[in-house]
N, C-alpha and C. Protein backbone atom coordinates (compact mmCIF):
# COMPACT_ATOMS: atom_id res chain seq x y z
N UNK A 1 62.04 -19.61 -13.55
CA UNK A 1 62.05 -20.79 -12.70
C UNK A 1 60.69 -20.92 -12.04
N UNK A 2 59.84 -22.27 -12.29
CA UNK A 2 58.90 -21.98 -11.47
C UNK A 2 58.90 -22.95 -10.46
N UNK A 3 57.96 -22.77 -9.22
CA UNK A 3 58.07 -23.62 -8.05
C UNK A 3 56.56 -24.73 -8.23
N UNK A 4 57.34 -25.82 -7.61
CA UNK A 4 55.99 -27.44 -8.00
C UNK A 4 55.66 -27.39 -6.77
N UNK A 5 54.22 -27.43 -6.46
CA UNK A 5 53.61 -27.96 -5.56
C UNK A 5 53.95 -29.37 -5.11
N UNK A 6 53.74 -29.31 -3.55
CA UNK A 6 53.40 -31.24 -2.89
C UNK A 6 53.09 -31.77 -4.31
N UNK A 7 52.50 -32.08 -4.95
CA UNK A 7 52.02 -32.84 -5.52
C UNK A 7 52.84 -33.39 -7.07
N UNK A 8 53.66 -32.08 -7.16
CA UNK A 8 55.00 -32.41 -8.24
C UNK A 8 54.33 -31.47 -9.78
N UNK A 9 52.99 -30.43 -8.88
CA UNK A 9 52.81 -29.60 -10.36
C UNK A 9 52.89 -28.34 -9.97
N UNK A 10 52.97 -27.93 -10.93
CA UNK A 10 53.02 -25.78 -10.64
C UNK A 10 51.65 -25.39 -10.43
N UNK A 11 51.66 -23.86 -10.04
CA UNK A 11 50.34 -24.08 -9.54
C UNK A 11 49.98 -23.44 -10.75
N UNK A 12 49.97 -23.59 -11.89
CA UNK A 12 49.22 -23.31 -12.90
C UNK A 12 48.38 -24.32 -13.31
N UNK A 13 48.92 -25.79 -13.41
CA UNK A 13 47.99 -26.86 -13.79
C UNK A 13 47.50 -27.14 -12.53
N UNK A 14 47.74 -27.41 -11.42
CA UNK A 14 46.75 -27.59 -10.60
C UNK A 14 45.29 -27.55 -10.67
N UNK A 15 44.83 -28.78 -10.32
CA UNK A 15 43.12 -29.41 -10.06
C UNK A 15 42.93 -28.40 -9.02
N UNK A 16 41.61 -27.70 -9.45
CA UNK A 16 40.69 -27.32 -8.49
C UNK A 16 40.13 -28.86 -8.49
N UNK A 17 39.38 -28.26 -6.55
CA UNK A 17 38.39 -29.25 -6.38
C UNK A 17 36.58 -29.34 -6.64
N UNK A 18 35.89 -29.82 -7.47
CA UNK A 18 35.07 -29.78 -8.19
C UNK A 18 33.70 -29.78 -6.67
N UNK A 19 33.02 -28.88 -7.18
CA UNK A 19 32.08 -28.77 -6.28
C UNK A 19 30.90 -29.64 -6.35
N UNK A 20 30.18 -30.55 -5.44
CA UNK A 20 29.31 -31.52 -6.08
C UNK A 20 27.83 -30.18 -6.05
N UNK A 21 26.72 -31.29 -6.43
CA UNK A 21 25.29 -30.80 -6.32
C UNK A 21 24.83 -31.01 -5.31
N UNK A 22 24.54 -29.67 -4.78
CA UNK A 22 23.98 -29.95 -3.81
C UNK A 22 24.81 -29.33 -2.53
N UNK A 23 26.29 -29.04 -2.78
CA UNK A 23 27.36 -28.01 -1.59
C UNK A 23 27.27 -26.99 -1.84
N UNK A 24 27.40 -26.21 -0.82
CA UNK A 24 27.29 -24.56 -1.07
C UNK A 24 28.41 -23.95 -1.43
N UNK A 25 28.69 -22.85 -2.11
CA UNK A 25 29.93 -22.26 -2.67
C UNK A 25 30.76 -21.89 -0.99
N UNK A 26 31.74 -22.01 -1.45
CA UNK A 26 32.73 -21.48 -0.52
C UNK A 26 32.22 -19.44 -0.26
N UNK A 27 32.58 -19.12 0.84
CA UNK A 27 32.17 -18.04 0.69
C UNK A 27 32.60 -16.87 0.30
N UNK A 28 34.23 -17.47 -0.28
CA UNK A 28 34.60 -16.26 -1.56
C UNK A 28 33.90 -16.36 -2.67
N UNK A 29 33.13 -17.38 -2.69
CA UNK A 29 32.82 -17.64 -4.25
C UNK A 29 31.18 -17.66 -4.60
N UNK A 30 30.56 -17.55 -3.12
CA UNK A 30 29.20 -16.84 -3.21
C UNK A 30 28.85 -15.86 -4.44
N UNK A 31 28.08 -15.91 -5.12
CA UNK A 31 27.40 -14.75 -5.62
C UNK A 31 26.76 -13.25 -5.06
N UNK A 32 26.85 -12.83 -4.93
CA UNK A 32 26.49 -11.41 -4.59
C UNK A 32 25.12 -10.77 -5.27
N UNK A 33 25.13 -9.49 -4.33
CA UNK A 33 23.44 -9.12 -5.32
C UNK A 33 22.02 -9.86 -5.06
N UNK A 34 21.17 -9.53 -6.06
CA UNK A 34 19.93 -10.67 -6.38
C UNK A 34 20.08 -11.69 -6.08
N UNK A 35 20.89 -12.54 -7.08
CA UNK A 35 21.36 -13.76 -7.24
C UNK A 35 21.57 -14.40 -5.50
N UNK A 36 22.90 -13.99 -4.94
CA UNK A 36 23.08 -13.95 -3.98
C UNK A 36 21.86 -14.23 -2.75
N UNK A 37 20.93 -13.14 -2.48
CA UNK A 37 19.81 -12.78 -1.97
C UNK A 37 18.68 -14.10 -2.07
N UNK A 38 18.60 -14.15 -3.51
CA UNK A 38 18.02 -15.55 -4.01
C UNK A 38 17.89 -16.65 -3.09
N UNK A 39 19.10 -17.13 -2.95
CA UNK A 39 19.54 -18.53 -2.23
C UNK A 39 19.31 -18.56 -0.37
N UNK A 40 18.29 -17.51 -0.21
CA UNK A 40 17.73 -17.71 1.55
C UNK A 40 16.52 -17.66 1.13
N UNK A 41 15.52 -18.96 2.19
CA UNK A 41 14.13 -19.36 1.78
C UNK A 41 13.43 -17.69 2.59
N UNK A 42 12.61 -17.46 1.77
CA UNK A 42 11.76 -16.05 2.06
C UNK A 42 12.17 -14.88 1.70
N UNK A 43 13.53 -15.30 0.51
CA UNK A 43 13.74 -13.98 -0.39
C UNK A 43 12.54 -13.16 -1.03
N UNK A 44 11.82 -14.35 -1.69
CA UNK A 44 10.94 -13.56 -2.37
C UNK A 44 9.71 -12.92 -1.85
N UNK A 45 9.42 -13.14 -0.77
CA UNK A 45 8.63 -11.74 0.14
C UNK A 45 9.31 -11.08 0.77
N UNK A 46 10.74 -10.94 1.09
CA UNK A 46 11.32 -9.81 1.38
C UNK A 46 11.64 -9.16 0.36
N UNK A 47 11.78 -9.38 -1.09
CA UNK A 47 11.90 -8.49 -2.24
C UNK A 47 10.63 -7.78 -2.38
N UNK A 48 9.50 -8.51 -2.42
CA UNK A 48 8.22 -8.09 -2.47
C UNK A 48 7.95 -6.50 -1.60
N UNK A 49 8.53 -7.26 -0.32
CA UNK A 49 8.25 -6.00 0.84
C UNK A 49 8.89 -4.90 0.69
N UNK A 50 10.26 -5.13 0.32
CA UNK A 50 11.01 -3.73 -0.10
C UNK A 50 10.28 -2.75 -1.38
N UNK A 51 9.64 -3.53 -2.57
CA UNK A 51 9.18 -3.43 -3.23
C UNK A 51 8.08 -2.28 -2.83
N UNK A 52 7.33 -3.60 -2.02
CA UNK A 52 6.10 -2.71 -1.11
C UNK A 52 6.16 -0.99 -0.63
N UNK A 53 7.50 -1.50 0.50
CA UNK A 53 7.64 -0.25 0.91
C UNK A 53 8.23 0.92 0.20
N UNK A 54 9.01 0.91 -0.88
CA UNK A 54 9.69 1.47 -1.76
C UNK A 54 8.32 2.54 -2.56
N UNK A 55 6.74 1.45 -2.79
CA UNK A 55 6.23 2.12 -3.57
C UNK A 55 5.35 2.89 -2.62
N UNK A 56 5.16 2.28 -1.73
CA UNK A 56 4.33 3.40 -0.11
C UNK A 56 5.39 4.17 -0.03
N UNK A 57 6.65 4.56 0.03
CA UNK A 57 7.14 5.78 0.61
C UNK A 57 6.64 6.66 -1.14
N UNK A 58 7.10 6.24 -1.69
CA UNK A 58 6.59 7.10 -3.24
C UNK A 58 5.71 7.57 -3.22
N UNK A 59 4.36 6.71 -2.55
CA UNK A 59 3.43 7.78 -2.82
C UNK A 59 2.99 8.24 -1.57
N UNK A 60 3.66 8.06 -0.29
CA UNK A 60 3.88 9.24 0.63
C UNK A 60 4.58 10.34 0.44
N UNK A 61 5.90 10.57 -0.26
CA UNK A 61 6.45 11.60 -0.86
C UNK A 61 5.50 12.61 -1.47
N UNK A 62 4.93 11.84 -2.43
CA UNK A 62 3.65 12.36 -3.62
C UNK A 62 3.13 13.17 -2.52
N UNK A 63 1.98 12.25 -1.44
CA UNK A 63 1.17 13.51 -1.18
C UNK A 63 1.69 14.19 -0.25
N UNK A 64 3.14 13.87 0.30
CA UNK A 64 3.15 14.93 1.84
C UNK A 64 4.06 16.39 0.37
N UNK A 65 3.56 16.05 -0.59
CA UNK A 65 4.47 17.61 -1.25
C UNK A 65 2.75 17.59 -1.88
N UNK A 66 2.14 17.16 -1.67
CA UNK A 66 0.45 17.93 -1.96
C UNK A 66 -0.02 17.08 -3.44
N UNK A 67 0.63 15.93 -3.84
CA UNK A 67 0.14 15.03 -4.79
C UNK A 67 -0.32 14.49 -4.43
N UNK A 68 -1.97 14.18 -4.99
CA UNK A 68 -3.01 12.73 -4.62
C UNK A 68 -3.08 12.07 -5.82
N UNK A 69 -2.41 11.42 -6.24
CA UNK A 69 -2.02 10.20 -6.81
C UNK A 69 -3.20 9.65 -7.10
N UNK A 70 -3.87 9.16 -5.75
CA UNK A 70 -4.66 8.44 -6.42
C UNK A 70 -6.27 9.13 -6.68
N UNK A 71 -6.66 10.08 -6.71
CA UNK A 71 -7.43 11.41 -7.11
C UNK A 71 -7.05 11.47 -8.29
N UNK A 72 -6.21 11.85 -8.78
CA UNK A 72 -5.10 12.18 -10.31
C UNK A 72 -5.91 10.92 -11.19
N UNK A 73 -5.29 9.74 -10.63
CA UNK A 73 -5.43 8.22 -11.40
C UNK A 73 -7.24 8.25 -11.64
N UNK A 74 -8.50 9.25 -11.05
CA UNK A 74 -9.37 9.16 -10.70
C UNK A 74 -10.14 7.84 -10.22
N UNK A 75 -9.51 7.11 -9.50
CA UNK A 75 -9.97 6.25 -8.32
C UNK A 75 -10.88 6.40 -7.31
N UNK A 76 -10.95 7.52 -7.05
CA UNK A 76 -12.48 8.00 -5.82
C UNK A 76 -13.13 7.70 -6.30
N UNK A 77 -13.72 7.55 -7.41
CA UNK A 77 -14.92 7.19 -7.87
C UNK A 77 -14.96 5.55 -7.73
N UNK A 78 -14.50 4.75 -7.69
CA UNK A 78 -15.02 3.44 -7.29
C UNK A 78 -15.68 3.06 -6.20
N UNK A 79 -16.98 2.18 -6.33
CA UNK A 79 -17.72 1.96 -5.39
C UNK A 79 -17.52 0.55 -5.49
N UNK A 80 -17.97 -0.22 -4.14
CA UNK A 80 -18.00 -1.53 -3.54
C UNK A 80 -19.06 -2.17 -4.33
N UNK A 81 -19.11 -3.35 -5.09
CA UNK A 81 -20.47 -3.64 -5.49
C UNK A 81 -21.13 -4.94 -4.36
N UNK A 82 -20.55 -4.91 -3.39
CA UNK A 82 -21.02 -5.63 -2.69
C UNK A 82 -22.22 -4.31 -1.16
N UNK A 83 -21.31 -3.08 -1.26
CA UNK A 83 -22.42 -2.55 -0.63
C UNK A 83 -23.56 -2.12 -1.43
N UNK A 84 -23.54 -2.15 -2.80
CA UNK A 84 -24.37 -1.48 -4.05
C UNK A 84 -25.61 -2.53 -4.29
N UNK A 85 -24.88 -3.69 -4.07
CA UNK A 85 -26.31 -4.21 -3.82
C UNK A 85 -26.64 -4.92 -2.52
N UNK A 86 -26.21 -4.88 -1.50
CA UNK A 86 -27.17 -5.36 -0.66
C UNK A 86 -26.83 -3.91 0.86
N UNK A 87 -26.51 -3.54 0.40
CA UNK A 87 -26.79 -1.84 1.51
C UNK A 87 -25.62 -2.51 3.13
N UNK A 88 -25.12 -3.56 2.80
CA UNK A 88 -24.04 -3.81 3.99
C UNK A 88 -22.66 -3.66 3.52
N UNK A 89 -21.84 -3.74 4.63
CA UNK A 89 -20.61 -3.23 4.20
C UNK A 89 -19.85 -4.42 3.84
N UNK A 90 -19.01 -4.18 3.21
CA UNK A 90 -18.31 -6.05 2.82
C UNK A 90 -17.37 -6.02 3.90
N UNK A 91 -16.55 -7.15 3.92
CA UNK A 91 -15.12 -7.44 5.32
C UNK A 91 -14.52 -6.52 4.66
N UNK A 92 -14.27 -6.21 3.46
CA UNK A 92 -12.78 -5.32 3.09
C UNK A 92 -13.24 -3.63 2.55
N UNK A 93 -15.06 -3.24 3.00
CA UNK A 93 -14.83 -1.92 3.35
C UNK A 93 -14.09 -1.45 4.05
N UNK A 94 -13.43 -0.23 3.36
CA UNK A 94 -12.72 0.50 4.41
C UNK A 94 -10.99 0.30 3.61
N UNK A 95 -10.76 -0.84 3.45
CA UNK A 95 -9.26 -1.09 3.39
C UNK A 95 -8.35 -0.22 2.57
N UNK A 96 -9.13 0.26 1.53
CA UNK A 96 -8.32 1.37 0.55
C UNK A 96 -7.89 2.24 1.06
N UNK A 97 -8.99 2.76 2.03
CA UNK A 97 -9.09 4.17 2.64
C UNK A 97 -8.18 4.15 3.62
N UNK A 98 -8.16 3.30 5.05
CA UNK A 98 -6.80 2.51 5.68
C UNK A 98 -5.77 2.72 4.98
N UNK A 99 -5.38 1.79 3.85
CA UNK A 99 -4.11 1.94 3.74
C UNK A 99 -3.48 3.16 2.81
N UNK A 100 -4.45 3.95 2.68
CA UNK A 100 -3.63 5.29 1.92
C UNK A 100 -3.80 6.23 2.97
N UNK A 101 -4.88 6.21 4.37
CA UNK A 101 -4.32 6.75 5.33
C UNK A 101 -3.09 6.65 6.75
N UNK A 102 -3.00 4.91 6.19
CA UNK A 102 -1.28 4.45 6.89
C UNK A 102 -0.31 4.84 5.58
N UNK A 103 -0.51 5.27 4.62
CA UNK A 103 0.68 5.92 3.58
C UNK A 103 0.73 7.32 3.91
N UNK A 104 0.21 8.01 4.58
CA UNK A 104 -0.33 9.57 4.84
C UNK A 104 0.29 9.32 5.91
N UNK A 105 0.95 8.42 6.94
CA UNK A 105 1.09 8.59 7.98
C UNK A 105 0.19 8.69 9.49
N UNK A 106 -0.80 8.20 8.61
CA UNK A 106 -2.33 8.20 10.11
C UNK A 106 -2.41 7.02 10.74
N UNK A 107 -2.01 6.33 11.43
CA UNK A 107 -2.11 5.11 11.76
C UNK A 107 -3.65 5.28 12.79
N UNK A 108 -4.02 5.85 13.83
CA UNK A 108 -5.10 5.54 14.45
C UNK A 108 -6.04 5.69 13.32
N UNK A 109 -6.23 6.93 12.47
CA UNK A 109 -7.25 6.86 11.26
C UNK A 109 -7.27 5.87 10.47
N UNK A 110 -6.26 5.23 10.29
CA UNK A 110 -5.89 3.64 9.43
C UNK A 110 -6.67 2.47 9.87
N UNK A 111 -6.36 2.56 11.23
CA UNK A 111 -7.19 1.73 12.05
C UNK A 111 -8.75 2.00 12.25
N UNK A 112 -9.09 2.92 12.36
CA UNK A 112 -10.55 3.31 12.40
C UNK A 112 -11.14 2.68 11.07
N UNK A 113 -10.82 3.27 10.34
CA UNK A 113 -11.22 2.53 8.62
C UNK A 113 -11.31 1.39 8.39
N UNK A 114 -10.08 0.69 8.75
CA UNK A 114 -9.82 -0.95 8.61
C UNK A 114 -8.74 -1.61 9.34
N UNK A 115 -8.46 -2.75 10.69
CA UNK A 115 -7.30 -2.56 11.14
C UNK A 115 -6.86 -3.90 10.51
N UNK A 116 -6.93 -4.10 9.34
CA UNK A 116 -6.24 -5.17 8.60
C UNK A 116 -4.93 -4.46 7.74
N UNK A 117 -4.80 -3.68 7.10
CA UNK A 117 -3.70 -3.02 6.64
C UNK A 117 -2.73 -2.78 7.70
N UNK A 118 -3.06 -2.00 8.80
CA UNK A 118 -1.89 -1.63 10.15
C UNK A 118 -1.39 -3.43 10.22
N UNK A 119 -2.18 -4.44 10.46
CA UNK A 119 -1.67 -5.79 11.00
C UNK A 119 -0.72 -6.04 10.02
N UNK A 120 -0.93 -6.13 8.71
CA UNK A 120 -0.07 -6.59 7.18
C UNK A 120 0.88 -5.49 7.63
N UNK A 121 1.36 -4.51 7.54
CA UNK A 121 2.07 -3.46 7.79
C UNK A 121 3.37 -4.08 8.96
N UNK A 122 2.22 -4.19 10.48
CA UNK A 122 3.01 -4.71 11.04
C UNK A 122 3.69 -6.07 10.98
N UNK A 123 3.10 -7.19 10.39
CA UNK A 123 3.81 -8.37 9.77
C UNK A 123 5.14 -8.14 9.24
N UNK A 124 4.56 -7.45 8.26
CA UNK A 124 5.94 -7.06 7.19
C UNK A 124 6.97 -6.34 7.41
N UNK A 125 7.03 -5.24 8.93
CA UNK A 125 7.94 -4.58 9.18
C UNK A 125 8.72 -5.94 10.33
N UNK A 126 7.68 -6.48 10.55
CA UNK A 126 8.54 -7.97 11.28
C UNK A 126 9.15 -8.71 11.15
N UNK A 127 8.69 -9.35 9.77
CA UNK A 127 9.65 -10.06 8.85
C UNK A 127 10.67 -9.39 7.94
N UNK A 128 10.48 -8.52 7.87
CA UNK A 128 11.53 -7.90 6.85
C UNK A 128 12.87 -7.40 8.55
N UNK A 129 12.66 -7.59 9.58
CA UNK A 129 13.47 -7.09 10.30
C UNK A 129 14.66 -8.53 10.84
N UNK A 130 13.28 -9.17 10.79
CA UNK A 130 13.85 -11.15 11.28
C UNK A 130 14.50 -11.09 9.98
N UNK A 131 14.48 -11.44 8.38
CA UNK A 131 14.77 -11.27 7.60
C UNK A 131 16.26 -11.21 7.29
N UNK A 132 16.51 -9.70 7.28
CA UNK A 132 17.92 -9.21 7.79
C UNK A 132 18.42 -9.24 8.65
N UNK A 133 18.20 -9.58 10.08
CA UNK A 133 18.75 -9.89 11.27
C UNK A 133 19.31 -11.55 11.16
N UNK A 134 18.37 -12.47 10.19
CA UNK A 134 18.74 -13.72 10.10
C UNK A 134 19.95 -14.11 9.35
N UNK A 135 19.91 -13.20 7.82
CA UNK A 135 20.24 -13.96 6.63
C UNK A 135 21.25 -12.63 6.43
N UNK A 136 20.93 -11.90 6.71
CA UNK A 136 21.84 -10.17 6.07
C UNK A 136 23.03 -9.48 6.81
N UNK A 137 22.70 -10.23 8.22
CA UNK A 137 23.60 -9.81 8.85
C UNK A 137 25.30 -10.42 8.85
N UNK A 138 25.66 -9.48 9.56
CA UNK A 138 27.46 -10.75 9.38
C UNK A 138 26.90 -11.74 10.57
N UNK A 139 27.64 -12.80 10.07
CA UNK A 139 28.06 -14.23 11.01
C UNK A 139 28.42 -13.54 12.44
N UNK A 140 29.15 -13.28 12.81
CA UNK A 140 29.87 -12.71 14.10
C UNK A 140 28.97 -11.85 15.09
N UNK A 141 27.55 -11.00 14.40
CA UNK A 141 26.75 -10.50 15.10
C UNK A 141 25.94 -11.35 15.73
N UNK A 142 26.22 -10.56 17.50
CA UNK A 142 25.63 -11.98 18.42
C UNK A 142 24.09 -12.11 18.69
N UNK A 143 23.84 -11.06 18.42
CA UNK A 143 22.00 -11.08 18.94
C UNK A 143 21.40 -11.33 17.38
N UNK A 144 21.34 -12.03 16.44
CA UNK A 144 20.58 -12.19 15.33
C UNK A 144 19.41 -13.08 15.80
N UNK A 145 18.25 -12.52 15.14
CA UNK A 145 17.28 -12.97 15.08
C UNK A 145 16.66 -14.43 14.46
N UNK A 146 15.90 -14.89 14.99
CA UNK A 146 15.48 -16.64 14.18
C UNK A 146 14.71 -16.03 13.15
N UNK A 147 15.05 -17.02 11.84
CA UNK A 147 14.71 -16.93 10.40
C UNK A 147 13.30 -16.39 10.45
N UNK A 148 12.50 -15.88 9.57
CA UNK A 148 11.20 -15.61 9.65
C UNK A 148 10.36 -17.03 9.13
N UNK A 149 9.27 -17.07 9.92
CA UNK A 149 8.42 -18.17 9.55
C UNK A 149 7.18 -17.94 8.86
N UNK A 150 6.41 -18.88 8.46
CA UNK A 150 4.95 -18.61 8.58
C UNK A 150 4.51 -19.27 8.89
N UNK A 151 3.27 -19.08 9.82
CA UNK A 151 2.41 -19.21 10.75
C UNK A 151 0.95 -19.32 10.82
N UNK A 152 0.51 -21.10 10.96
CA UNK A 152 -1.05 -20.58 10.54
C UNK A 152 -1.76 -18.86 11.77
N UNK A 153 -0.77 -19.09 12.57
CA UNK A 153 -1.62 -17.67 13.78
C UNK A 153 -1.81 -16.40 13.08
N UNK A 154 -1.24 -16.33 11.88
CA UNK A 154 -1.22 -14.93 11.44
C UNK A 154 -2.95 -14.86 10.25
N UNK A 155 -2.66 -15.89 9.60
CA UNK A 155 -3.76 -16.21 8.85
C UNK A 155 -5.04 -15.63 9.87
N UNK A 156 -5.21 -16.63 10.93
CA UNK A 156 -6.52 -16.82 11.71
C UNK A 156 -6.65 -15.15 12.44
N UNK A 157 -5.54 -14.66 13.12
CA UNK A 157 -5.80 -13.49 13.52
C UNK A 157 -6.34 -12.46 12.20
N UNK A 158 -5.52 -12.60 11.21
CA UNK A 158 -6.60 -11.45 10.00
C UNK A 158 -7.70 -11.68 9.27
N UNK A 159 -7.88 -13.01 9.74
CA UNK A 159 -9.76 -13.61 9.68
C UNK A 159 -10.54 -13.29 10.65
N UNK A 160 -9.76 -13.42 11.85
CA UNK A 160 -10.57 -12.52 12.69
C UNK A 160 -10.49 -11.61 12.39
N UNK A 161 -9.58 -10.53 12.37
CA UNK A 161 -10.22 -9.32 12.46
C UNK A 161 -11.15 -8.90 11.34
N UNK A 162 -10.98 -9.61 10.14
CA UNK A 162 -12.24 -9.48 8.53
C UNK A 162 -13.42 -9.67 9.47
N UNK A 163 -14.04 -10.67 10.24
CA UNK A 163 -14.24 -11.22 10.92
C UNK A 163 -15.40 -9.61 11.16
N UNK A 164 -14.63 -9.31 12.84
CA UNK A 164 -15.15 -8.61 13.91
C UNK A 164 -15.32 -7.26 13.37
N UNK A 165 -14.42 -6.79 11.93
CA UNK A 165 -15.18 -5.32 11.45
C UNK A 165 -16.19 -5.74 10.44
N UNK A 166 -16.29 -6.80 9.85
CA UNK A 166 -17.35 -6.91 9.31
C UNK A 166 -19.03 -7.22 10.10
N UNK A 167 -18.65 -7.74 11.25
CA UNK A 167 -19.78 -7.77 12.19
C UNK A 167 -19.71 -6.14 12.83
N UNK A 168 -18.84 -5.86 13.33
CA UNK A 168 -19.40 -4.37 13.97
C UNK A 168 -19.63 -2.95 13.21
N UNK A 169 -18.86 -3.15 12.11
CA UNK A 169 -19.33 -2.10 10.86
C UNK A 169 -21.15 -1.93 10.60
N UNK A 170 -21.49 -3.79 10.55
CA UNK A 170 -23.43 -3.80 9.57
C UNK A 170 -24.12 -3.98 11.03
N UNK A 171 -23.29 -4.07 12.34
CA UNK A 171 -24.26 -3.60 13.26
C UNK A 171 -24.49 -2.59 13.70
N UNK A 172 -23.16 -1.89 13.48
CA UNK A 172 -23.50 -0.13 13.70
C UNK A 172 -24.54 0.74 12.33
N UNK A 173 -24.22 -0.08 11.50
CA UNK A 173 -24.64 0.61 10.43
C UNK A 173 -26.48 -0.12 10.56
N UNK A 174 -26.97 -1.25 10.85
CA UNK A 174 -28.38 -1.19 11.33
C UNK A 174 -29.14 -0.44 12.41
N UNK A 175 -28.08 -0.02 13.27
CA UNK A 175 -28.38 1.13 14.71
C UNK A 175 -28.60 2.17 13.84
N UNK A 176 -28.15 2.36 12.83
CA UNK A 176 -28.50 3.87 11.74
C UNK A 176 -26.94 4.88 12.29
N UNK A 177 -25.99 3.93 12.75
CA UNK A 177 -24.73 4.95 12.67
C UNK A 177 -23.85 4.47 11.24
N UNK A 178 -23.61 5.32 10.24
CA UNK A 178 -22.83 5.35 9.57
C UNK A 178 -21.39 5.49 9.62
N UNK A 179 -20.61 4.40 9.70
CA UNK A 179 -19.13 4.63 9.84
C UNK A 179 -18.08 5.04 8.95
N UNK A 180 -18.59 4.92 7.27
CA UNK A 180 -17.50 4.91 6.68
C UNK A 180 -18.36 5.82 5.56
């Protein structure tokens, strides 16, 4: 015996209701995963960043068990050809050295070198926190954070700072102090 819906059918033939273009799935019927992840604007630099950080803890692992990675890969040997020929330092001396000494865990030495990596660093531990506080969290959690943006302020602050180590690097380095 089966039982008819209001409408005078069983619920076997029963019409679903057709979703147009352009409505969002109901939220049993969300996708999950990637996919899922996908459908919030600034997925794809928070994949990036996990990415990021996924491959900085790797090769922090590497050397805090005594692997230099990038020694191995023989990379020390690259030189700047912008200090090779004109004897000044470029805006992005330093930055390699920075950011494999913020992968080492040195942040003031990071900064001494170059403080453009610590700033990207700190960006990204910002947005990746707004990120998941916005889009990752449950509905019901009351302190969530506003979506992550971008901002011409972030641009202009890491032009400045290209900026102010590239001026105080080739003025220390005309005083005859060598910094790097």
């Amino acid at each position: 015996m089966s039982t008819l819906t209001p409408s005078g059918q069983s619920p076997d033939q029963q019409e679903l209701p057709l979703i147009q273009q352009g409505d969002s799935p109901a939220p049993e019927t969300a996708s999950s995963g990637l996919r899922g992840l996908l459908r919030y604007p600034g997925s794809g630099l928070f994949i990036f960043c996990c990415a990021a950080l996924a491959l900085g803890a790797i090769y922090a692992v590497l050397s805090l068990c005594g692997i230099d990675l990038y020694a191995r890969l023989g990379l020390t040997k690259l030189r700047c050809g912008f200090h090779e020929l004109t004897g000044f330092y470029c805006p992005g001396c330093g930055g390699t050295r920075s950011t494999l000494s913020l992968l080492k865990f040195r942040p003031l030495r990071s900064f001494l070198y170059h403080p453009l990596p610590l700033y990207v660093a700190a960006l990204l531990v910002n947005f990746m926190v707004r990120f998941i506080s916005a889009y990752l969290l449950p509905a019901r959690v009351d302190r969530r954070l506003k979506p992550p943006r971008f901002r011409v302020a972030y641009v202009i602050i890491a032009a400045a700072l290209l900026a102010v180590n590239f001026l105080v690097r080739n003025l220390l380095l005309l005083a005859g102090i060598d910094t790097l």
